[in-house]
Each structure stands twice: as structure tokens, then as C-alpha cells.
N, C-alpha and C. Protein backbone atom coordinates (compact mmCIF):
# COMPACT_ATOMS: atom_id res chain seq x y z
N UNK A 1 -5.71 -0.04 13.32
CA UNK A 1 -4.64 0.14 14.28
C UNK A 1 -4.65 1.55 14.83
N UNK A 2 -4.16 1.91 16.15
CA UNK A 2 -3.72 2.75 16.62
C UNK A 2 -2.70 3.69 16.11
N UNK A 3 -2.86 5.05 16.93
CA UNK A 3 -1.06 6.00 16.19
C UNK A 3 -0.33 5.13 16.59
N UNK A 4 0.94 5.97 15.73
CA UNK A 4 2.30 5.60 16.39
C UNK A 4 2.37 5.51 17.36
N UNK A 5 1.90 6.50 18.13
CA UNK A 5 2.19 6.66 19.87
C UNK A 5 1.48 5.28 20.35
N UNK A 6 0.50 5.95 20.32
CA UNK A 6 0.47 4.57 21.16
C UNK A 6 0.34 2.80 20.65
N UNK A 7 0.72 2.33 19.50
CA UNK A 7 1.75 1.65 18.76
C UNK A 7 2.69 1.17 19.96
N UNK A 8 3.81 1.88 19.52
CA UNK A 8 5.18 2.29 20.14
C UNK A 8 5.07 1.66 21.74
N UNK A 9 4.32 2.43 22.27
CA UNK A 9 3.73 2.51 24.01
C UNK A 9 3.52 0.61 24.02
N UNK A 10 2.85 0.01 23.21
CA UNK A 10 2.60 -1.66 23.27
C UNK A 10 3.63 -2.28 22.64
N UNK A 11 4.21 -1.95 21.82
CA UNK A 11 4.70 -3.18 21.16
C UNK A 11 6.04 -3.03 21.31
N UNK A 12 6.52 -4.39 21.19
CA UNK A 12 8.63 -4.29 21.37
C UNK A 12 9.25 -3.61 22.71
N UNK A 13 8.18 -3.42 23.38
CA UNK A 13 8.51 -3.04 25.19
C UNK A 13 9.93 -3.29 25.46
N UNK A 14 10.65 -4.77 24.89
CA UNK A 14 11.62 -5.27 25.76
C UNK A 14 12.35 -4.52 25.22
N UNK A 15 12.57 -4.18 24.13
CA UNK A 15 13.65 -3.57 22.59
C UNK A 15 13.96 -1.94 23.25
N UNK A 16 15.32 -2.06 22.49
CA UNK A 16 15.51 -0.47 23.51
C UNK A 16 14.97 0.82 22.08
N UNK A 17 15.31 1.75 21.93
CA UNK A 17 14.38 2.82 21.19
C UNK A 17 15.81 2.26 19.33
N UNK A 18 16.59 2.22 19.61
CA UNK A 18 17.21 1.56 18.77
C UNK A 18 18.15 0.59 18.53
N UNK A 19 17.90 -0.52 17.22
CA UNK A 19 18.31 -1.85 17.39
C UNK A 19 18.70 -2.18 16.51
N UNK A 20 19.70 -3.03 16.09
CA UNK A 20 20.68 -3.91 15.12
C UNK A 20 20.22 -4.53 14.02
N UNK A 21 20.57 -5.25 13.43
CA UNK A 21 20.29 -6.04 12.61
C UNK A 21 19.68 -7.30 13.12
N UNK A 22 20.31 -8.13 14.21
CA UNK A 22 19.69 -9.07 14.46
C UNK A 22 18.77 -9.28 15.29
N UNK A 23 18.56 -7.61 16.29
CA UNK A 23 17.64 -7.89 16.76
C UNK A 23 15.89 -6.99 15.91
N UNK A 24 16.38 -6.77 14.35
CA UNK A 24 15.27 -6.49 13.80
C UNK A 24 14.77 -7.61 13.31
N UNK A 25 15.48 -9.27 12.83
CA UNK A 25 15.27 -10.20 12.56
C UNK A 25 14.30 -10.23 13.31
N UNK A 26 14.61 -10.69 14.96
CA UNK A 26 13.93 -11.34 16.27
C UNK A 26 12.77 -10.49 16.02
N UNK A 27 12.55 -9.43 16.27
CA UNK A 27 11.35 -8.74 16.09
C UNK A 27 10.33 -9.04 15.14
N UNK A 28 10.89 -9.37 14.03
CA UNK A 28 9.94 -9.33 13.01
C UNK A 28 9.85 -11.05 12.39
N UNK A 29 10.69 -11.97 12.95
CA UNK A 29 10.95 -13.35 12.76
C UNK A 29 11.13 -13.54 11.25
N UNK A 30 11.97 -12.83 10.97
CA UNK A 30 12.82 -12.51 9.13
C UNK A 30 14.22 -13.82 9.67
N UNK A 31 14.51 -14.01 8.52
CA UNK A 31 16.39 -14.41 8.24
C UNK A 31 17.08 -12.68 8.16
N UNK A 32 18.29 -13.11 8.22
CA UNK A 32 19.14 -12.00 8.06
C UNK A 32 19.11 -11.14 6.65
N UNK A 33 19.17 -11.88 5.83
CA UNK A 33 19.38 -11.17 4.69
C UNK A 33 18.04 -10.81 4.54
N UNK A 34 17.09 -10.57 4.41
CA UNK A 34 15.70 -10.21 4.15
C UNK A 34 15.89 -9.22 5.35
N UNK A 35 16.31 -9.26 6.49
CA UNK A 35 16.60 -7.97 7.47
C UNK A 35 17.42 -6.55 6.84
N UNK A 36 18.58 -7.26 6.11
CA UNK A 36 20.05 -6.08 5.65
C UNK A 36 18.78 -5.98 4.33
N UNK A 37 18.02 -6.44 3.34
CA UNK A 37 17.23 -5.89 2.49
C UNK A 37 16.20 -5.31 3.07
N UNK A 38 15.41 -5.13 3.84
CA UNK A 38 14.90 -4.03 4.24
C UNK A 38 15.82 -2.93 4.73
N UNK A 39 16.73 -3.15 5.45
CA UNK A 39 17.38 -1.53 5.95
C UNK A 39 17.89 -1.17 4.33
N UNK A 40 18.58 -1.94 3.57
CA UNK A 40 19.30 -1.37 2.29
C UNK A 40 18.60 -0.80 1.14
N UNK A 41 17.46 -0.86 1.36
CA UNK A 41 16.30 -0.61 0.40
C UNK A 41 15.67 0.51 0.81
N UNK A 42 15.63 0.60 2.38
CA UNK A 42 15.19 1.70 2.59
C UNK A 42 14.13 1.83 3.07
N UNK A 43 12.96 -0.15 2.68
CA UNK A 43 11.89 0.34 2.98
C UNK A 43 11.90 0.34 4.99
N UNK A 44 12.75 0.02 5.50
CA UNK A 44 12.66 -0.02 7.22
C UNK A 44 13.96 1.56 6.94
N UNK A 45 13.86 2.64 7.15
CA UNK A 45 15.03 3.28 7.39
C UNK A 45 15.56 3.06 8.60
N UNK A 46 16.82 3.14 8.21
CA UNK A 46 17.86 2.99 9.07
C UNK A 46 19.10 3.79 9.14
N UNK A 47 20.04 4.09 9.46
CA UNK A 47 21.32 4.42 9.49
C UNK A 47 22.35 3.76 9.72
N UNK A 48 23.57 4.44 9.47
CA UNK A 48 24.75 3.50 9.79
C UNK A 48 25.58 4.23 10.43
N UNK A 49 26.16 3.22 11.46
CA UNK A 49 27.49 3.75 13.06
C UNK A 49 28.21 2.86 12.89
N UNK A 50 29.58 3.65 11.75
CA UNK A 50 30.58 2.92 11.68
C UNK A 50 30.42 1.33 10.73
N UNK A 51 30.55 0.32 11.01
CA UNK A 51 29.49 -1.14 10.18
C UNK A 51 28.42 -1.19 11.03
N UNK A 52 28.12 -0.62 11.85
CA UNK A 52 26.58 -1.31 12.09
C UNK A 52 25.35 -0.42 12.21
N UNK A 53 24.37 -1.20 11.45
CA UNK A 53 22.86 -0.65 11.15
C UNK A 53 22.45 -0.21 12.30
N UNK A 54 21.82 0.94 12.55
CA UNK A 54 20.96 1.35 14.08
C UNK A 54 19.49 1.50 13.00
N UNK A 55 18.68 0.93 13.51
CA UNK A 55 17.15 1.05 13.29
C UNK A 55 16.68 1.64 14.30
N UNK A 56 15.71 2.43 14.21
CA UNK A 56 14.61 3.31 14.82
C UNK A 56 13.47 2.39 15.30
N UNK A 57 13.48 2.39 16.25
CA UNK A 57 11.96 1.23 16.98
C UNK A 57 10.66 1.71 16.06
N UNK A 58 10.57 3.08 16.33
CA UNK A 58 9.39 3.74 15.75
C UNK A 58 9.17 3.32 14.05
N UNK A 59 10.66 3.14 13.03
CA UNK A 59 10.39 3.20 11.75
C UNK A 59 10.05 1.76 11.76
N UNK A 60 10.69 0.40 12.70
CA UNK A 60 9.42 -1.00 12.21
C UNK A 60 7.95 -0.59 12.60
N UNK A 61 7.59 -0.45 13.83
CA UNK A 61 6.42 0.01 13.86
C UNK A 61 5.79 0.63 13.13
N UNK A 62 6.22 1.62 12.38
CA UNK A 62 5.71 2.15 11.26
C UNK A 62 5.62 1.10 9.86
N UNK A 63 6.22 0.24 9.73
CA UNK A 63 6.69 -0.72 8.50
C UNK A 63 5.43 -1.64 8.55
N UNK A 64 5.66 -2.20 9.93
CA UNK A 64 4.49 -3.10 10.35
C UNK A 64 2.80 -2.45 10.36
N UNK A 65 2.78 -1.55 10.72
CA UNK A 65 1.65 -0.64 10.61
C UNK A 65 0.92 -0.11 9.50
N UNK A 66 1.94 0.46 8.87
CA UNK A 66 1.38 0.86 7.41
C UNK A 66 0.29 -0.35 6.43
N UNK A 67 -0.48 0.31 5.89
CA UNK A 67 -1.50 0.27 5.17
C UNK A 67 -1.04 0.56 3.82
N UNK A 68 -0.93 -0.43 2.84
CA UNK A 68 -0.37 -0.07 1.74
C UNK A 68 -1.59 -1.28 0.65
């Protein structure tokens, strides 16, 4: 695979630079709860505004990317 950059530059085009819970599901075609366990775990970081999760476009791309 490619960097991040240009990663990022192809993939999730439609997705704005940060996104919810359900639209990390859609992205990644998860159920919900396997979505709130990745942000709660830590392994997708995320933050929280107020109750709701904001994910970083860049940290799935990175999730999906990684080589482990």
C-alpha cells in the first residue's frame, strides 16, 4: 500500500475529514457494536463531543492500512 497521503487522497472521498459512529460502520461494513469497540478500545482512536464519537478519516485509514 501507499502513504497515508495518498491513502487518504483515494479512499472514503465521499466521507467528510471526520465521522460518527455510524458512518464508521458504513465505511468499514461492521455492526454497531464492533464500531463503539473499536473507538472504546482505542484500536480506531477517536474522541468524544459531548455523547458523540468524532473519528479521524485518517486514523481508519490508518487501521485499515496497517500491517500487523
Amino acid at each position: 500500500m501507499g502513504t497515508l497521503k495518498e491513502n487518504y487522497d483515494m479512499m472514503f472521498t465521499s466521507y467528510p475529514d471526520l465521522v460518527n459512529i455510524v458512518q464508521l460502520k458504513e465505511m468499514l461494513g461492521i455492526g454497531v457494536t464492533l464500531a463503539y469497540r473499536l473507538v472504546k478500545n482505542n484500536t480506531i482512536p477517536a474522541f468524544k463531543i459531548g455523547r458523540e464519537y468524532k473519528i479521524p478519516k485518517r486514523n481508519i485509514i490508518s487501521y485499515l492500512t496497517r500491517q500487523n
